[in-house]
Protein backbone atom coordinates (compact mmCIF):
# COMPACT_ATOMS: atom_id res chain seq x y z
CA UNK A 1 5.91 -52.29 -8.09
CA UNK A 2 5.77 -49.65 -5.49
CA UNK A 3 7.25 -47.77 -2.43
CA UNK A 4 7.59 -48.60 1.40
CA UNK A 5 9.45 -47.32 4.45
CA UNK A 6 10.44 -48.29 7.97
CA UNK A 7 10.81 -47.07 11.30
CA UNK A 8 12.29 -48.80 13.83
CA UNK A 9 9.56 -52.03 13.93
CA UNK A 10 7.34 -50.32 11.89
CA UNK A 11 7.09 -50.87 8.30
CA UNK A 12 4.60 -49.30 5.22
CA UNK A 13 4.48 -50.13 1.69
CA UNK A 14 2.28 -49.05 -1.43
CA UNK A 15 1.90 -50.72 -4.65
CA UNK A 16 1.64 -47.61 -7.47
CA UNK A 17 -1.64 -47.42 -9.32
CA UNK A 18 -1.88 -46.51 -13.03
CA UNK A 19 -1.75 -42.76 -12.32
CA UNK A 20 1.25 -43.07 -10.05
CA UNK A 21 3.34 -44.94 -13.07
CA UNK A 22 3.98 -42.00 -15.11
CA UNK A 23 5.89 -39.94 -12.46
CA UNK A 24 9.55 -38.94 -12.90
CA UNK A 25 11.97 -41.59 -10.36
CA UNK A 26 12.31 -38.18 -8.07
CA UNK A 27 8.23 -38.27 -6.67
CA UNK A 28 8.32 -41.58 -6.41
CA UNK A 29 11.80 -41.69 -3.99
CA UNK A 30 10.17 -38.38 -2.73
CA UNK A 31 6.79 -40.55 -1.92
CA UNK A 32 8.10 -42.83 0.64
CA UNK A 33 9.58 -40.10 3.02
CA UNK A 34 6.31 -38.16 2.60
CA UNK A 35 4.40 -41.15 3.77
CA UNK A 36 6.63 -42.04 6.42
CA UNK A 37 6.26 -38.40 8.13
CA UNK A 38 2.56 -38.75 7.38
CA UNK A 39 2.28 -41.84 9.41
CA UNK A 40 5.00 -41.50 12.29
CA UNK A 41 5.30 -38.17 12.42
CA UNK A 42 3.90 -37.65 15.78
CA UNK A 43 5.97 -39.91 16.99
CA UNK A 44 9.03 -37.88 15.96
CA UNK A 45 8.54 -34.99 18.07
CA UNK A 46 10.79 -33.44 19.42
CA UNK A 47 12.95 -35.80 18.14
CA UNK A 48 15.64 -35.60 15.09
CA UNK A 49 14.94 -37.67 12.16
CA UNK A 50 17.18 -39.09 9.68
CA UNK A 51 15.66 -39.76 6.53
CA UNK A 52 17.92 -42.25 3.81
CA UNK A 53 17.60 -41.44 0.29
CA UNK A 54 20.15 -42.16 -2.68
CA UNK A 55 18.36 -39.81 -5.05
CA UNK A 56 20.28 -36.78 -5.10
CA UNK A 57 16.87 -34.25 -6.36
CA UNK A 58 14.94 -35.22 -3.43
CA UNK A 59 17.97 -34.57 -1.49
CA UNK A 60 18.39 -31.68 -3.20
CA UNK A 61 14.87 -30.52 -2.88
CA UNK A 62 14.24 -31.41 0.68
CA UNK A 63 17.52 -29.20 1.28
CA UNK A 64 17.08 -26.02 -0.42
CA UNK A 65 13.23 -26.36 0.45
CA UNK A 66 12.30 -25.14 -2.95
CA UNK A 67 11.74 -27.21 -6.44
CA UNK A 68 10.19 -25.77 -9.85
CA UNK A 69 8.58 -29.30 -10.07
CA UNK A 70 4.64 -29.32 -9.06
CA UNK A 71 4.28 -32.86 -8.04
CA UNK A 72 7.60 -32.25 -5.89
CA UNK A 73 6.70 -28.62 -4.23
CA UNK A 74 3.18 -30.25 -3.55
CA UNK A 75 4.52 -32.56 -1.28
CA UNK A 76 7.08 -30.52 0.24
CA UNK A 77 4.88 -27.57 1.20
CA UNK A 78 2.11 -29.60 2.10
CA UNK A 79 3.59 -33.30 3.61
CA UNK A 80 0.28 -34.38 5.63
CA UNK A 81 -1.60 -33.86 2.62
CA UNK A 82 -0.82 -37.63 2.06
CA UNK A 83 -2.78 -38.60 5.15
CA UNK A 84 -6.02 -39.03 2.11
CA UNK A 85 -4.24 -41.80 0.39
CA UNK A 86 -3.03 -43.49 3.71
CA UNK A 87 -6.72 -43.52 5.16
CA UNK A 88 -7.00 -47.67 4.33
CA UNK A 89 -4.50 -48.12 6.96
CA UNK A 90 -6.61 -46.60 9.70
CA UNK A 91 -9.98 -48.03 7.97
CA UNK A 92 -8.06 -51.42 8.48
CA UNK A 93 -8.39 -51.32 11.88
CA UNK A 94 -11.69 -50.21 11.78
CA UNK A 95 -11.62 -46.82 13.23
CA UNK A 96 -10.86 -43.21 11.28
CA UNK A 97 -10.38 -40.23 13.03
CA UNK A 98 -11.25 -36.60 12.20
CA UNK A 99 -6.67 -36.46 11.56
CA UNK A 100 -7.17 -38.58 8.87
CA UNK A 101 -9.31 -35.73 6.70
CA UNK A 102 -6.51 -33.17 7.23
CA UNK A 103 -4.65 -34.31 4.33
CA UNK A 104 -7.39 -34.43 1.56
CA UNK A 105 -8.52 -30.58 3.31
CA UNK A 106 -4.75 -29.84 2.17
CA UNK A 107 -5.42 -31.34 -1.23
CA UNK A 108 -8.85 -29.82 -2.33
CA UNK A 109 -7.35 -26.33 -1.04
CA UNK A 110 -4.57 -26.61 -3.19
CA UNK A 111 -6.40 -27.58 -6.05
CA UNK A 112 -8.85 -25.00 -5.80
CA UNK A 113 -6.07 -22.84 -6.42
CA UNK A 114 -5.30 -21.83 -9.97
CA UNK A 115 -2.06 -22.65 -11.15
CA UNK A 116 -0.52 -18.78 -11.10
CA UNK A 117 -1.82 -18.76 -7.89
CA UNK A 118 -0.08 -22.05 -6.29
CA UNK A 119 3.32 -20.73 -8.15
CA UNK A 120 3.12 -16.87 -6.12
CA UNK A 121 2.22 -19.20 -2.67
CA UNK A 122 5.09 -21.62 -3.55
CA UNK A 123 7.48 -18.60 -3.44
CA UNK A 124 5.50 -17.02 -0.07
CA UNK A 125 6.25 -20.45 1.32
CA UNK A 126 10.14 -20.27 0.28
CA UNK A 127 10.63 -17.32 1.43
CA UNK A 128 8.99 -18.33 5.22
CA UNK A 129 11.52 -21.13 5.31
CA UNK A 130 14.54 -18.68 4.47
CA UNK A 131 12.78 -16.46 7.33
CA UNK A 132 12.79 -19.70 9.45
CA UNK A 133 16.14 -20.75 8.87
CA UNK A 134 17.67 -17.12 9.52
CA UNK A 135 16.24 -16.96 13.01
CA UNK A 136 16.74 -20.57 13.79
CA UNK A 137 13.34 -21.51 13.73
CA UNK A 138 12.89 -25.21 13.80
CA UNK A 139 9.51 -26.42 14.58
CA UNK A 140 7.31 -23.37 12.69
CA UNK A 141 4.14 -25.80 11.83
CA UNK A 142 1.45 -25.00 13.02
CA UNK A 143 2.59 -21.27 12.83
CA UNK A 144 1.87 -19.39 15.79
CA UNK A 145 0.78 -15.90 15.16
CA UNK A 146 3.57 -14.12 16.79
CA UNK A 147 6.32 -16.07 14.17
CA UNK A 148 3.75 -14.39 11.17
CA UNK A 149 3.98 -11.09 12.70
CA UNK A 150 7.77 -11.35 12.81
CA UNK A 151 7.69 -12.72 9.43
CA UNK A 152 5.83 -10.20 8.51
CA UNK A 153 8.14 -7.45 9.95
CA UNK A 154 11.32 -8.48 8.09
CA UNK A 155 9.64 -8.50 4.67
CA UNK A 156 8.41 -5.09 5.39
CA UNK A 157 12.05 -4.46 6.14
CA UNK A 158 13.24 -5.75 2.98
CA UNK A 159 10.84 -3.44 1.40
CA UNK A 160 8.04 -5.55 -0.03
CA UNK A 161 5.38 -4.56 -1.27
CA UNK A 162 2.28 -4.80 0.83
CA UNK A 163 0.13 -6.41 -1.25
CA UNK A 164 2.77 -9.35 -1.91
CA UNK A 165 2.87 -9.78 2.18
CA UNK A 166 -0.59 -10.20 2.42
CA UNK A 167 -0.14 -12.94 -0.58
CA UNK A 168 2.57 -14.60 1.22
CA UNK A 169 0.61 -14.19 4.58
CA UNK A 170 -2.50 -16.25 2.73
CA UNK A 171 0.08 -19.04 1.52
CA UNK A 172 1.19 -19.20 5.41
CA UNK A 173 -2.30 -19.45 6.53
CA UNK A 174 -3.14 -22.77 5.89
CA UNK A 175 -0.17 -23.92 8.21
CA UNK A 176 -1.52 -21.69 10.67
CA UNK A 177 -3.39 -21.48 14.11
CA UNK A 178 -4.06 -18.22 14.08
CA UNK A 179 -6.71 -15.82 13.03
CA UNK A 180 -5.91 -13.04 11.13
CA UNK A 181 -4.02 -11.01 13.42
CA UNK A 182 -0.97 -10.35 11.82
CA UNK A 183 -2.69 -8.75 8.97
CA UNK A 184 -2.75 -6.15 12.03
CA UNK A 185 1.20 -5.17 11.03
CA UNK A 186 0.38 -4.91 7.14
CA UNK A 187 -1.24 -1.07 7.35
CA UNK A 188 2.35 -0.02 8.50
CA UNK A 189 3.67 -1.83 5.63
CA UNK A 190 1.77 -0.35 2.99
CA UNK A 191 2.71 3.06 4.40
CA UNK A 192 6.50 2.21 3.21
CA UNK A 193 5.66 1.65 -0.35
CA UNK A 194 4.91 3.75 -3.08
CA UNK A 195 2.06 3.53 -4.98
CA UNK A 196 2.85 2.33 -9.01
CA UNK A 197 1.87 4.80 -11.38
CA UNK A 198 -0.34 4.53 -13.94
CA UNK A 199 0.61 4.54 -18.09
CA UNK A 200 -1.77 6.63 -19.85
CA UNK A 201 -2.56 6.83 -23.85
CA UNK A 202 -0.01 10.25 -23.97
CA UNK A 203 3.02 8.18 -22.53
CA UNK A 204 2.35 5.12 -24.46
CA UNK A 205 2.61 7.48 -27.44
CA UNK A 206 5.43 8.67 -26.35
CA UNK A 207 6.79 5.48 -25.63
CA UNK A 208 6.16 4.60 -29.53
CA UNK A 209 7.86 7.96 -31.05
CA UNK A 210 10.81 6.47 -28.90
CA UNK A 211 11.12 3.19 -30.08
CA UNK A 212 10.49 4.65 -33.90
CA UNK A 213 12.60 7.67 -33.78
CA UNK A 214 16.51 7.79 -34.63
CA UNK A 215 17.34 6.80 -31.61
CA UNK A 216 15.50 3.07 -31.80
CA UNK A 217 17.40 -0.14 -31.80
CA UNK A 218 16.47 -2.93 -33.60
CA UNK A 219 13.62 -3.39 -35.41
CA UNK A 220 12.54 -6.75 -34.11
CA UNK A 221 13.09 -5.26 -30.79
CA UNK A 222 10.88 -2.38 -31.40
CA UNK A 223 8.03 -4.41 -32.67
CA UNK A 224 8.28 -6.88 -29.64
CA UNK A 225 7.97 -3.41 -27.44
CA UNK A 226 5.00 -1.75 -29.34
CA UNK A 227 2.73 -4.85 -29.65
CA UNK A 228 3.52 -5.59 -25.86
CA UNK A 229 2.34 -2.07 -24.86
CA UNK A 230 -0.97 -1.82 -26.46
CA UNK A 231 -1.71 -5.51 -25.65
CA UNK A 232 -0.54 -4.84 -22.11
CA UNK A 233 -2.86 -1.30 -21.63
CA UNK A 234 -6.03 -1.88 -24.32
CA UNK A 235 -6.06 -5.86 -23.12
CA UNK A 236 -6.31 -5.28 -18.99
CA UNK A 237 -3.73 -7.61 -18.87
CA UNK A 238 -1.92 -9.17 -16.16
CA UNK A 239 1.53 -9.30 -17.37
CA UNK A 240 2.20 -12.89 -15.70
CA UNK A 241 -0.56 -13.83 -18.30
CA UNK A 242 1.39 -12.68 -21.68
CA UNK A 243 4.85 -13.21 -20.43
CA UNK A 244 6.28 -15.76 -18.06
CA UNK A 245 8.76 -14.83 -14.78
CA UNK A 246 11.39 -18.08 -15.81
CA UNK A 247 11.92 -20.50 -18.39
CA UNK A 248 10.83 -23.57 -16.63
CA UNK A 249 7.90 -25.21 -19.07
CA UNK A 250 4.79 -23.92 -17.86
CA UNK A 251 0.52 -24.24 -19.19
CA UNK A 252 0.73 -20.27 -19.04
CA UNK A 253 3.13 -19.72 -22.05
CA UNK A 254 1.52 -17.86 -25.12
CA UNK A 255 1.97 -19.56 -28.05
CA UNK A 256 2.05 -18.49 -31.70
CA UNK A 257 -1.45 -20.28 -32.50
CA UNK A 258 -3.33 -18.41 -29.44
CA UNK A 259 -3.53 -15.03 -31.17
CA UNK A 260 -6.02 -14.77 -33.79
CA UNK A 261 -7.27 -12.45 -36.04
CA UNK A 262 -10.65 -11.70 -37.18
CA UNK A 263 -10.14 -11.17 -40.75
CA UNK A 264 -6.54 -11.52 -43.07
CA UNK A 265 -6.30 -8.92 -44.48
CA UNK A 266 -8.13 -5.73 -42.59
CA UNK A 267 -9.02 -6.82 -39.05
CA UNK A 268 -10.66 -4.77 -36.73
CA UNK A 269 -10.47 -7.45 -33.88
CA UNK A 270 -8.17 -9.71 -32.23
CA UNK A 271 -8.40 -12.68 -30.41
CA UNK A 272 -5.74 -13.29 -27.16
CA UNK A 273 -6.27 -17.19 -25.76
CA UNK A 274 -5.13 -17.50 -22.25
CA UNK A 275 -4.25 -21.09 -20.86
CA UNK A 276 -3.90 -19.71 -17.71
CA UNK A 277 -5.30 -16.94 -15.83
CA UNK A 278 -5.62 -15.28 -12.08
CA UNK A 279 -9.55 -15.69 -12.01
CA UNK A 280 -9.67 -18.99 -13.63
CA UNK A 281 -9.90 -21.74 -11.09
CA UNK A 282 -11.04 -24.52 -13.18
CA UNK A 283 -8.06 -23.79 -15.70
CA UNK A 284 -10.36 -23.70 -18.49
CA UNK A 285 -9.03 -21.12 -20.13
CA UNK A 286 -9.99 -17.17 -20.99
CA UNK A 287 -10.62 -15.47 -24.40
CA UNK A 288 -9.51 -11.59 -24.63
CA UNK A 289 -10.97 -9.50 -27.21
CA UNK A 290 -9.13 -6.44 -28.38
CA UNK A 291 -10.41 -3.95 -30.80
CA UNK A 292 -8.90 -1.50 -33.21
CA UNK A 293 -8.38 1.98 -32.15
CA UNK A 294 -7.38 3.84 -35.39
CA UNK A 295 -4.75 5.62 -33.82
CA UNK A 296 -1.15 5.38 -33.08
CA UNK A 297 -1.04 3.66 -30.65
CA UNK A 298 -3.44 0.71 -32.17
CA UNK A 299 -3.35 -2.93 -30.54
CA UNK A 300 -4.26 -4.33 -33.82
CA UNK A 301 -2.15 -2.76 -35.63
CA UNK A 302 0.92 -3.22 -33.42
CA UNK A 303 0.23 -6.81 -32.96
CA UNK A 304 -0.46 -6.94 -37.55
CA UNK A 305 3.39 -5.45 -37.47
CA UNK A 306 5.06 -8.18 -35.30
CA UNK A 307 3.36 -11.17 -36.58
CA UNK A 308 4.50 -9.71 -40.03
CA UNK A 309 8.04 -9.23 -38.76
CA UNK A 310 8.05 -13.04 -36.90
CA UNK A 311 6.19 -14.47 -39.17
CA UNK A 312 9.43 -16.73 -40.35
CA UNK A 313 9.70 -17.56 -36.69
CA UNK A 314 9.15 -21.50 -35.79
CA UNK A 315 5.86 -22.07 -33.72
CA UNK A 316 6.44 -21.72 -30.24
CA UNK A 317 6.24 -19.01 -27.69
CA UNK A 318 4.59 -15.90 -29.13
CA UNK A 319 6.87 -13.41 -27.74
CA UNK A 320 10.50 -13.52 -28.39
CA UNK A 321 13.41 -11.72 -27.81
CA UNK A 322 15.99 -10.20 -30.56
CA UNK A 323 17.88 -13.94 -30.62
CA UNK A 324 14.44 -15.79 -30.78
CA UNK A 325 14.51 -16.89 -27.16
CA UNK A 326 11.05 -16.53 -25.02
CA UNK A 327 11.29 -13.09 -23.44
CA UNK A 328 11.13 -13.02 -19.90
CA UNK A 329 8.59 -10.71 -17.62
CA UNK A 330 11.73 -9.06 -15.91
CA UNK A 331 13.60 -8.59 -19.21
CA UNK A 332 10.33 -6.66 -20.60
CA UNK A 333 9.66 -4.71 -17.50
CA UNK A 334 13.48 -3.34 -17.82
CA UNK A 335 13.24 -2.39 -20.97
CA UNK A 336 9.86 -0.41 -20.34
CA UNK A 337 11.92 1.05 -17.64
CA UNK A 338 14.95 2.11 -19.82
CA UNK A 339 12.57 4.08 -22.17
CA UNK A 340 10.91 5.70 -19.63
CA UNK A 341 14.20 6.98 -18.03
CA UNK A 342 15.25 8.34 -21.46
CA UNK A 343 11.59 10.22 -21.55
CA UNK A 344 12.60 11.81 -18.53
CA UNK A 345 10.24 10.09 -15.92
CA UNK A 346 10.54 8.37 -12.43
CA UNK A 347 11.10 4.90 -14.20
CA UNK A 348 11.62 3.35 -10.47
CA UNK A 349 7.60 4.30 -10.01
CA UNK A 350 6.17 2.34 -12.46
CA UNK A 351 6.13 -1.45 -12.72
CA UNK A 352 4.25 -4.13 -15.02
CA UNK A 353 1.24 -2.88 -13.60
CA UNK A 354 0.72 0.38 -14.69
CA UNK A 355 -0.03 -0.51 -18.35
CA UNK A 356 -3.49 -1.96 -16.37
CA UNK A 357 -3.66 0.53 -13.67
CA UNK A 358 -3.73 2.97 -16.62
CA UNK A 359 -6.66 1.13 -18.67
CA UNK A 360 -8.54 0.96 -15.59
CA UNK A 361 -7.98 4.92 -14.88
CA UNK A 362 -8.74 5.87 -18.57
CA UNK A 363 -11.68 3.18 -18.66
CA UNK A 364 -13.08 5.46 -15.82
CA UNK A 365 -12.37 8.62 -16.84
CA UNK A 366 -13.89 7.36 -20.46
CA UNK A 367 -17.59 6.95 -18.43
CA UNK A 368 -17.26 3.37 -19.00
CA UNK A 369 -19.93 1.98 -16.49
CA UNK A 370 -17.70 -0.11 -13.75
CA UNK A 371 -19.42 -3.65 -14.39
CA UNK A 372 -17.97 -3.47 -18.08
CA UNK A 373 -14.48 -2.08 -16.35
CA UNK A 374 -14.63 -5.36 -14.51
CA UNK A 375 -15.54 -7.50 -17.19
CA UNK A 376 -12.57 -6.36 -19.40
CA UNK A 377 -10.13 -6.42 -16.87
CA UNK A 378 -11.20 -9.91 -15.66
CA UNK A 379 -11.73 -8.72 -12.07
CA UNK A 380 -13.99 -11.56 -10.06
CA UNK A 381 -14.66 -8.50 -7.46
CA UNK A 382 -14.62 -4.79 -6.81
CA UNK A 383 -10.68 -4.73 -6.41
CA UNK A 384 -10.64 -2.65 -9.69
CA UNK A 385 -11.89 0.14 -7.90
CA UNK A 386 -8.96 0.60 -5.98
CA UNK A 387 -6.71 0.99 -9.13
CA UNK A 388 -9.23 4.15 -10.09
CA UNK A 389 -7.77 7.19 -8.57
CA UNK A 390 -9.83 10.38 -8.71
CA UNK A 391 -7.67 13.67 -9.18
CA UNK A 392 -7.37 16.18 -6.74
CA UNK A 393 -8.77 18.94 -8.67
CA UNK A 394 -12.47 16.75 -9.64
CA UNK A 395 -12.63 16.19 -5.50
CA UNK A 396 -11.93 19.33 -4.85
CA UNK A 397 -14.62 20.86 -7.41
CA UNK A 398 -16.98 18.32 -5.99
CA UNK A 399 -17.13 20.37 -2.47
CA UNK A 400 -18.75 23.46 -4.88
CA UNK A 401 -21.43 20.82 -6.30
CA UNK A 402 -22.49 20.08 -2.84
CA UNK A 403 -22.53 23.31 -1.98
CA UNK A 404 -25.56 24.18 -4.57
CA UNK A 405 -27.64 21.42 -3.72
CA UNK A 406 -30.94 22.77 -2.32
């Protein structure tokens, strides 16, 4: 059992291994067409080819460009990745060429990426092709650096954040001949945006007396809110890593069993398993350690009150919404945003961020020393330091230190 293709006299088969088996009907239609660009590609250009395929998904996906399923999305960003497995071919003639490594580069890139990190690129890449398609683009690969700077230029027009064009700029790069240079249009970019703001221990409180008051909604609801705050500021956390942006099955879900508690019945400590994390490239997971604060605003205790109110729920996905289906990142950050609004603040200026832009802030401001700052936050470099923004008044007052000094 296997795959094959043909081109005009041409012809290329493979028989699948025991690894290859298990794969849904749609990689394995997917496979041939992948190999068949691998190996004849160069004759196609400038050429149109027509590939035949009865398999409406991998018509589907090589359509829209854009799948939710890894094995698929791997080989449609990245088709000469297959060159590694089609190396015997070459070897059977008794010559290999330097082309014949570009696919397993491809590979061991990708895989050195961690698995939040390959999703983010995936949509980088998606949105290139829509950029592509728009302005008629047809051949982009290898992008040239002027079609990143333009690409560049109409996400700044669609007002994206800077930081996310320099993400989508790295998941162009590999594709690319250039050097850098369009990073050159970025500083204008970042000039559009406004910075998030931070969440700090008084509007968290806040925040609680709202969700407690008359005016509250549902308990369950409330709960869901409350523990998600003080996880999200006291736990540095990501929010990608407690909550997920779809419904499509994914390693990064938080389940019911990954939160733990020190002791039953008083416990002054928490225990948050991550299956999936930014700074984890092996994917061996992350343990985050929360403490107890004492005050209102308590992680422990938040997180005691909604296991108590969920604890009927079925295992599954640890955070839920009022019907007992897996809350959604956007559906959270909305409803951080509605309370916000009715505190009276600029709800459009803070994001999912700011709970650990905040912890980062008040972790400074607290004289925590910056390599523990890092270590909570899970920070593999100084990037933390840019989240830490002094206030006007402690620069100002610094000019009068200065001024003393011998």
């Amino acid at each position: 059992m296997g795959c094959g293709a043909s081109w005009n006299l041409h012809w290329l088969q493979m028989a699948w291994d025991a690894q290859s088996l298990p794969l849904s009907i749609s990689v394995k239609e997917m496979l041939p067409i992948i190999l068949a660009a691998a190996v004849w590609g160069g004759q196609w250009r400038g050429r149109q080819a027509t590939c035949y395929c009865d398999n409406q998904a991998v018509v589907a996906v090589l359509s829209s460009r854009a799948c939710r399923e890894d094995h698929l999305m791997l080989m449609l960003r990245c088709p000469f990745y297959i060159k590694a497995y089609t190396m015997t071919l070459a070897s059977a003639t008794g010559r290999l060429v330097i082309a014949d490594l570009e696919g397993a580069v491809r590979f061991y890139y990708l895989q050195g990426l961690a698995e939040s990190t390959r999703r983010t690129y995936d949509a980088g890449m998606h949105r290139f092709y829509r950029f592509c398609d728009a302005y008629d683009i047809s051949a982009p690969f290898p992008v040239s650096e002027s079609t990143l700077c333009y690409f560049v230029t109409v996400l700044a027009n669609d007002n994206l954040a800077a930081q996310t064009i320099k993400t989508y700029l790295a998941a162009a790069r590999p594709n690319s001949d250039m050097q850098g240079s369009a990073e050159s249009s970025l500083p204008a970019a970042r000039r559009r945006q406004t910075a998030c703001m931070p969440l700090t221990p008084a509007i968290l409180e806040r925040m609680r007396h709202r969700t407690t008051g008359p005016r509250a909604e549902t308990r369950t609801g409330n709960c869901t809110g409350r523990c998600l705050h003080a996880l999200c500021y006291f736990g540095f956390f990501r929010l990608g890593e407690l909550l997920l942006p779809t419904e499509a099955p994914s390693r990064a879900l938080l389940r019911w069993g990954d939160v733990t508690f020190n002791h039953a019945s008083q416990p002054t400590l928490l225990k948050i398993h991550l299956h999936v994390a930014k700074c984890d490239q092996f994917g061996e997971g992350t343990d985050v350690f929360i403490g107890k604060t004492g005050n209102a605003i308590c992680p422990v205790d938040a997180c005691l009150a909604y296991v108590a109110i969920m604890q009927g729920a079925s295992p599954g996905p640890f955070f839920r919404t009022r019907d007992s289906k897996l809350l959604l990142k956007s559906s959270f950050v909305s409803e951080v945003r509605k309370v916000l609004t009715a505190l009276g603040l600029p709800a459009g200026d803070y994001a999912g961020h700011s709970f650990r832009i905040g912890a980062a802030m008040a972790a400074a401001a607290a004289g925590i020393e910056d390599s523990t700052i890092q270590l909570l936050g899970r920070w593999n470099s100084a990037a933390f330091l840019s989240y830490i923004r002094t206030p006007r008044q402690q620069l100002a007052s610094a000019s009068a230190l200065i001024s003393r000094m011998g």
